[in-house]
PDB file of N, CA and C in Angstrom:
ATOM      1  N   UNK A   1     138.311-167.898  87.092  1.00  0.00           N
ATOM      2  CA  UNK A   1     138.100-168.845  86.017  1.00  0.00           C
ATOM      3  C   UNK A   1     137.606-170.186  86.575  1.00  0.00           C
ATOM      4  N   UNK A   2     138.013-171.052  87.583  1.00  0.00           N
ATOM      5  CA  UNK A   2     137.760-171.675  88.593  1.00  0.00           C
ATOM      6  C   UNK A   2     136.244-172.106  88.562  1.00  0.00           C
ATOM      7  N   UNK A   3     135.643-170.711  89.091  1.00  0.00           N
ATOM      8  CA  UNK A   3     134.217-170.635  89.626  1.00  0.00           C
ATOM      9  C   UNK A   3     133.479-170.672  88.469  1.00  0.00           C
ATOM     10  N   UNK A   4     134.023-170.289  87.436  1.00  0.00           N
ATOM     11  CA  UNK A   4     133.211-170.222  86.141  1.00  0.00           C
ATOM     12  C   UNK A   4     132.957-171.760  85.595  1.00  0.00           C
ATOM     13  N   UNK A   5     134.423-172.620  85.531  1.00  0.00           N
ATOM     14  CA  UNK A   5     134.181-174.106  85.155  1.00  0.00           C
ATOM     15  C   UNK A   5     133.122-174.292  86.533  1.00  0.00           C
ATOM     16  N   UNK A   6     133.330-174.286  87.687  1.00  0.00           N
ATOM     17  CA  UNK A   6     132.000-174.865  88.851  1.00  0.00           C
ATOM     18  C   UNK A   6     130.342-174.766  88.409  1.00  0.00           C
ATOM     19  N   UNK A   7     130.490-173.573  87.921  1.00  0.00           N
ATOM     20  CA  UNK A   7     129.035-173.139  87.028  1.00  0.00           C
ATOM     21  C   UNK A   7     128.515-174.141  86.243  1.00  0.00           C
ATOM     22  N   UNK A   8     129.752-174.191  85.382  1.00  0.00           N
ATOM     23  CA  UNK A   8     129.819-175.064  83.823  1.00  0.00           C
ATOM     24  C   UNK A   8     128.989-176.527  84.066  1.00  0.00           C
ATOM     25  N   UNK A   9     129.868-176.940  85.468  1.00  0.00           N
ATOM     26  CA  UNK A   9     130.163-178.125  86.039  1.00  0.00           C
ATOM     27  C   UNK A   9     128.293-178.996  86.374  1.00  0.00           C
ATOM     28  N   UNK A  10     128.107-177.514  87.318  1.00  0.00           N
ATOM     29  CA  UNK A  10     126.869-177.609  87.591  1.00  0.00           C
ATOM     30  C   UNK A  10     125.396-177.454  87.344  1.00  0.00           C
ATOM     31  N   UNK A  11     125.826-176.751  85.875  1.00  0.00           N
ATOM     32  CA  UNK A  11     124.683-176.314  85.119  1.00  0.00           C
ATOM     33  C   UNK A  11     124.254-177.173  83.445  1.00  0.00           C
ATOM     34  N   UNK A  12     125.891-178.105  83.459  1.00  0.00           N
ATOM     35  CA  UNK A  12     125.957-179.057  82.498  1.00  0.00           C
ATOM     36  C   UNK A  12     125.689-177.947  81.209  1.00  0.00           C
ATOM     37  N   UNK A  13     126.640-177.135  80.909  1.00  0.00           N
ATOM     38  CA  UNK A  13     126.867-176.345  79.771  1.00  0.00           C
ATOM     39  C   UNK A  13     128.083-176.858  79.115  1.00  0.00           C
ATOM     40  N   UNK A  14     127.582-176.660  77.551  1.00  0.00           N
ATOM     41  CA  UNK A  14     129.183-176.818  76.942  1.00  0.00           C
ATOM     42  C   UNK A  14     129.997-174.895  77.239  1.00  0.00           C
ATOM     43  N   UNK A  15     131.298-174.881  76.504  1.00  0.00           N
ATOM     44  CA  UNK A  15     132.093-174.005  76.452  1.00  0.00           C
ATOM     45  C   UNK A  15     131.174-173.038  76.218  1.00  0.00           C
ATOM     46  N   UNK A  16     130.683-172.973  74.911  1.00  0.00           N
ATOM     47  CA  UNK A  16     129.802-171.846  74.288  1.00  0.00           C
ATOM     48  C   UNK A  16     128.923-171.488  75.120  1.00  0.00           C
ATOM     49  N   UNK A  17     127.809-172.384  75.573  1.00  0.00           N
ATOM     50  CA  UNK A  17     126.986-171.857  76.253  1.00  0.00           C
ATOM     51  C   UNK A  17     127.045-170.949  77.701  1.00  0.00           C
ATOM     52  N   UNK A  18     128.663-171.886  78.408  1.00  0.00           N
ATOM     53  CA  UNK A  18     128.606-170.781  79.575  1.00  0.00           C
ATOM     54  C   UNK A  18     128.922-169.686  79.181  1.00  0.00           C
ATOM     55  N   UNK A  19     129.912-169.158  77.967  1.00  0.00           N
ATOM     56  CA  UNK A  19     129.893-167.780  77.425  1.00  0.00           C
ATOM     57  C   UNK A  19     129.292-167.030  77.482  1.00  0.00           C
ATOM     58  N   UNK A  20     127.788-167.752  76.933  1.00  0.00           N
ATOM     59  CA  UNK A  20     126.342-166.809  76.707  1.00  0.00           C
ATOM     60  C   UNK A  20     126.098-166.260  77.982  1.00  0.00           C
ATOM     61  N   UNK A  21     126.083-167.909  78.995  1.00  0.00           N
ATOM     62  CA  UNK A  21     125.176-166.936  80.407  1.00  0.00           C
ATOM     63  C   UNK A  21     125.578-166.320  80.965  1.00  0.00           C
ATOM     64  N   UNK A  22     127.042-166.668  81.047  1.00  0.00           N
ATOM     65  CA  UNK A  22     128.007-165.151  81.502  1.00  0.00           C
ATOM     66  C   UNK A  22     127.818-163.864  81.164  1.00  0.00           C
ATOM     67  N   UNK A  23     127.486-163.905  79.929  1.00  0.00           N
ATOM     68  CA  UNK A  23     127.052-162.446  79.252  1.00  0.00           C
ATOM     69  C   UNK A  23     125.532-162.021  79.480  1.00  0.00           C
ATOM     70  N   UNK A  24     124.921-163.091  79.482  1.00  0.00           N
ATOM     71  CA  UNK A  24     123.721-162.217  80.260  1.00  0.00           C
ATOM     72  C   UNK A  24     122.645-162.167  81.491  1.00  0.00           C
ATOM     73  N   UNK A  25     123.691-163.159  82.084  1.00  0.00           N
ATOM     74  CA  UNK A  25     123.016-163.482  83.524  1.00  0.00           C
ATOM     75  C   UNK A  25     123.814-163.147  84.768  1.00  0.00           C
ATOM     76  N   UNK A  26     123.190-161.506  85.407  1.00  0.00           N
ATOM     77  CA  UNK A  26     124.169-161.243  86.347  1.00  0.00           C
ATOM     78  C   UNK A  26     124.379-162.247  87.676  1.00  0.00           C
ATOM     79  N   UNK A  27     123.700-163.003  87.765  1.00  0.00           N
ATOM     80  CA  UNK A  27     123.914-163.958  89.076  1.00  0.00           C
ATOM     81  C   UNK A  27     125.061-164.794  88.594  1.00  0.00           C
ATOM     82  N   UNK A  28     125.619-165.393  87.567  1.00  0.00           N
ATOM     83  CA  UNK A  28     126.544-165.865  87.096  1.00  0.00           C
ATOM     84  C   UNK A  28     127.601-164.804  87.146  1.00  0.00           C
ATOM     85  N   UNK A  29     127.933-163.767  86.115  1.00  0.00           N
ATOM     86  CA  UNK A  29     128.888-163.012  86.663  1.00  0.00           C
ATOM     87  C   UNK A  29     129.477-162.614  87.813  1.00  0.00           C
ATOM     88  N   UNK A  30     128.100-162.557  88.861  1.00  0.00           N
ATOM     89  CA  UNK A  30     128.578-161.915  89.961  1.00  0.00           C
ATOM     90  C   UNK A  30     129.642-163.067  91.084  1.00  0.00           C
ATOM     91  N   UNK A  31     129.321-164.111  90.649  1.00  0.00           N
ATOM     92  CA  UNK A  31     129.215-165.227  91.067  1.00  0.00           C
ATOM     93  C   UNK A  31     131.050-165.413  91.222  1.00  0.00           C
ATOM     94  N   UNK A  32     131.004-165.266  89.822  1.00  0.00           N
ATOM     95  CA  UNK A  32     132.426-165.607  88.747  1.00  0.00           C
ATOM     96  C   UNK A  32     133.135-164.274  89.150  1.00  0.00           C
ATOM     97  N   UNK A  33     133.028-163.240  89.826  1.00  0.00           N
ATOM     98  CA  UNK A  33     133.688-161.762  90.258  1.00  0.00           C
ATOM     99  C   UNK A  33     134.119-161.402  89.128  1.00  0.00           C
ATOM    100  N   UNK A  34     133.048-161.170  87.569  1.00  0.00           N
ATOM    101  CA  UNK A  34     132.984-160.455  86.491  1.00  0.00           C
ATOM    102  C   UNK A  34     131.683-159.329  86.896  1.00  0.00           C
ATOM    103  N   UNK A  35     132.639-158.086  86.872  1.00  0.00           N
ATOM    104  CA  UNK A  35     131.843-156.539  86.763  1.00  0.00           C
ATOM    105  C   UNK A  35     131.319-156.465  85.280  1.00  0.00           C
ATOM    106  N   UNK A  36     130.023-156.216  85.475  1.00  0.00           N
ATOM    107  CA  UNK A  36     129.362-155.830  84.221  1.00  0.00           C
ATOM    108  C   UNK A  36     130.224-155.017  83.136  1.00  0.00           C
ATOM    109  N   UNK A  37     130.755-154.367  83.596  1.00  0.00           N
ATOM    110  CA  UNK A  37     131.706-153.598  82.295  1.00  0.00           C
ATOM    111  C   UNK A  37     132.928-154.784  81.952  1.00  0.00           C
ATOM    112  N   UNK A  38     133.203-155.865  82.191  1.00  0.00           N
ATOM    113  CA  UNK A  38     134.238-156.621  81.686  1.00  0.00           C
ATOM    114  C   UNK A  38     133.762-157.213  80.519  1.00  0.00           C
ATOM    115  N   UNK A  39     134.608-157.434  80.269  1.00  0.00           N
ATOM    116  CA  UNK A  39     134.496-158.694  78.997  1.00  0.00           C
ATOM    117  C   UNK A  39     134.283-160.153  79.596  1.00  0.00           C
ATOM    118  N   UNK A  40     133.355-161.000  79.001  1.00  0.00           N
ATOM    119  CA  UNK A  40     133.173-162.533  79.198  1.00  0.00           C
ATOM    120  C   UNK A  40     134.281-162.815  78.308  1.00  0.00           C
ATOM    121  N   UNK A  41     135.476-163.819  79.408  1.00  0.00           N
ATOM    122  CA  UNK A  41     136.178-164.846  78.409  1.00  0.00           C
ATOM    123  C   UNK A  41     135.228-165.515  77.405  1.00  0.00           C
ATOM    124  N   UNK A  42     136.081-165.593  76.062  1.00  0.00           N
ATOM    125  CA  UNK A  42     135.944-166.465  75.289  1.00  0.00           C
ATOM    126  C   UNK A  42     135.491-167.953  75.097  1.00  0.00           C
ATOM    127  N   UNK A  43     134.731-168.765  74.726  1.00  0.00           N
ATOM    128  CA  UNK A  43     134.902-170.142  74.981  1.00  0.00           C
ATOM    129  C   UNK A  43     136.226-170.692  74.837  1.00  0.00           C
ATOM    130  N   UNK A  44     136.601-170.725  73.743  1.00  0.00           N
ATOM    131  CA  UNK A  44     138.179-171.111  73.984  1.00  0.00           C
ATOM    132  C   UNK A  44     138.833-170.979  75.069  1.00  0.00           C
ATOM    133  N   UNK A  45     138.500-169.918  75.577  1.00  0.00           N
ATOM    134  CA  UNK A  45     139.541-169.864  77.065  1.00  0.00           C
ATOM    135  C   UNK A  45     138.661-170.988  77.709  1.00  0.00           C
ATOM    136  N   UNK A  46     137.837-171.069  78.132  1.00  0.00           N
ATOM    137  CA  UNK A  46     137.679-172.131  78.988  1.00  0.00           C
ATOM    138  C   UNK A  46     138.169-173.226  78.710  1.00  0.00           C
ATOM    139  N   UNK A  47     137.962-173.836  77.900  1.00  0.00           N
ATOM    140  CA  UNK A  47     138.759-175.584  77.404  1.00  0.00           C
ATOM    141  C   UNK A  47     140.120-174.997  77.578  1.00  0.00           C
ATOM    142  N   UNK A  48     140.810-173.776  77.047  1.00  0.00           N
ATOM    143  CA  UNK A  48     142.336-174.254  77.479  1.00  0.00           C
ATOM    144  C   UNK A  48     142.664-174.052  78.567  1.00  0.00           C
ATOM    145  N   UNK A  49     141.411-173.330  79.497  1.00  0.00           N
ATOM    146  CA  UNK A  49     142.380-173.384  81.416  1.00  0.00           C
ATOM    147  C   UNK A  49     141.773-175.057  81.646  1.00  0.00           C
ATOM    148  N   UNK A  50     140.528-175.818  81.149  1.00  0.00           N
ATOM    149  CA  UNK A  50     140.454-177.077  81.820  1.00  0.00           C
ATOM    150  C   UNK A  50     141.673-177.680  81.276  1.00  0.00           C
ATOM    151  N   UNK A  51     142.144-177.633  79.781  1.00  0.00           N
ATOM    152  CA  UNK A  51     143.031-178.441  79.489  1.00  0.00           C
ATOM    153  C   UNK A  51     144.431-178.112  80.375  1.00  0.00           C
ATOM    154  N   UNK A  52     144.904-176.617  81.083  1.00  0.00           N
ATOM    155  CA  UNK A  52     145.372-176.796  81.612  1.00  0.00           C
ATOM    156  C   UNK A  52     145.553-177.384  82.996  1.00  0.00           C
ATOM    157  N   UNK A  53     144.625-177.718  83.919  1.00  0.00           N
ATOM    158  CA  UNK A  53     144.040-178.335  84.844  1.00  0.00           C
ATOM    159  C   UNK A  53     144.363-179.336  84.540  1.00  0.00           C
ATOM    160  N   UNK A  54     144.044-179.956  83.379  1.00  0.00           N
ATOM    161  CA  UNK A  54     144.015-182.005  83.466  1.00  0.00           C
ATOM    162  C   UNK A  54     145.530-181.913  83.381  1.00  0.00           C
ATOM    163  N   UNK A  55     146.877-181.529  82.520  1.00  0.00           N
ATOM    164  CA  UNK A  55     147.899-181.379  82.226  1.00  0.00           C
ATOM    165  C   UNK A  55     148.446-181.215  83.538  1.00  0.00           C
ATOM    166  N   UNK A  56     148.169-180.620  84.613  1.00  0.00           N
ATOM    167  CA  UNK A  56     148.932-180.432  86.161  1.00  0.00           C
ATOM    168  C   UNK A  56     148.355-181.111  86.733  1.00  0.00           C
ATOM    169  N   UNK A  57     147.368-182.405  86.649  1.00  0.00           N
ATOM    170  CA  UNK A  57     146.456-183.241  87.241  1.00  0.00           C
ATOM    171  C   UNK A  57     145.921-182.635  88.591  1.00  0.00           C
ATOM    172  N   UNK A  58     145.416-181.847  87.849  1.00  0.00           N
ATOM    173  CA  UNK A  58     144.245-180.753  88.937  1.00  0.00           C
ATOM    174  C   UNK A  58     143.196-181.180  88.755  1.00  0.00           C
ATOM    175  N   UNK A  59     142.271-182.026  87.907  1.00  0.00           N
ATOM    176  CA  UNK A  59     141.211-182.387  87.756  1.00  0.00           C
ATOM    177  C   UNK A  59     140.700-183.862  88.254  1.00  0.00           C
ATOM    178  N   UNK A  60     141.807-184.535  89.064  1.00  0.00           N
ATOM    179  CA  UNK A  60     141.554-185.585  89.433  1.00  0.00           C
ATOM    180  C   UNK A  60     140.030-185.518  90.474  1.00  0.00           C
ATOM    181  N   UNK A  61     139.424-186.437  90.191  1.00  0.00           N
ATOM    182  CA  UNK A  61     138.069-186.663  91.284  1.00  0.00           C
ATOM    183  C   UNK A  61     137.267-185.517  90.860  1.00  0.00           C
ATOM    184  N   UNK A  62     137.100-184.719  89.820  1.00  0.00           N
ATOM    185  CA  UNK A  62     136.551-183.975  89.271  1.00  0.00           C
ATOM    186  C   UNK A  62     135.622-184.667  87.989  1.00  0.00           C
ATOM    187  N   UNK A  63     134.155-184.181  87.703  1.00  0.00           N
ATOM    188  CA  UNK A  63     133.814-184.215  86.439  1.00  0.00           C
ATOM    189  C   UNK A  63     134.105-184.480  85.290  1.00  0.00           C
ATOM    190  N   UNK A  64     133.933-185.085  84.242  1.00  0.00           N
ATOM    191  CA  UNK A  64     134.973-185.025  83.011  1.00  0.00           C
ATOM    192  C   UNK A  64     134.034-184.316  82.416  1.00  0.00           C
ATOM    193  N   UNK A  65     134.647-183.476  80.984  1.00  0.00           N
ATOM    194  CA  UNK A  65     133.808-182.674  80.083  1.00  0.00           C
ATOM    195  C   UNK A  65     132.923-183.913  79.980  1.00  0.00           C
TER     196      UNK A  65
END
């Protein structure tokens, strides 16, 4: 999940959109260690693992949405 916000981070996507490229861009999946037969998390999941991140102040010196 991690590598997926790094993507996010670096590709300046909202929630939704990294969804999409997850789903159809295998260099992203592969990236993120999602096998083509998985399911792409949800957008929602992403905002609630960052929100869990800022909540354990894991996001310090990090990006803000």
């Amino acid at each position: 999940m991690f590598k997926a916000l790094l993507l996010q981070s670096w590709y300046k996507l909202c929630d939704r959109a990294l969804e999409k490229q997850l789903a159809r861009d295998l260099l992203f999946r592969r990236f993120v260690g999602l096998d083509i037969s998985e399911v792409v998390p949800g957008h929602s999941t992403f905002w609630r693992f960052w929100q869990t991140l800022e909540k354990l102040n894991l996001m310090e010196g990090c990006s803000t949405r």
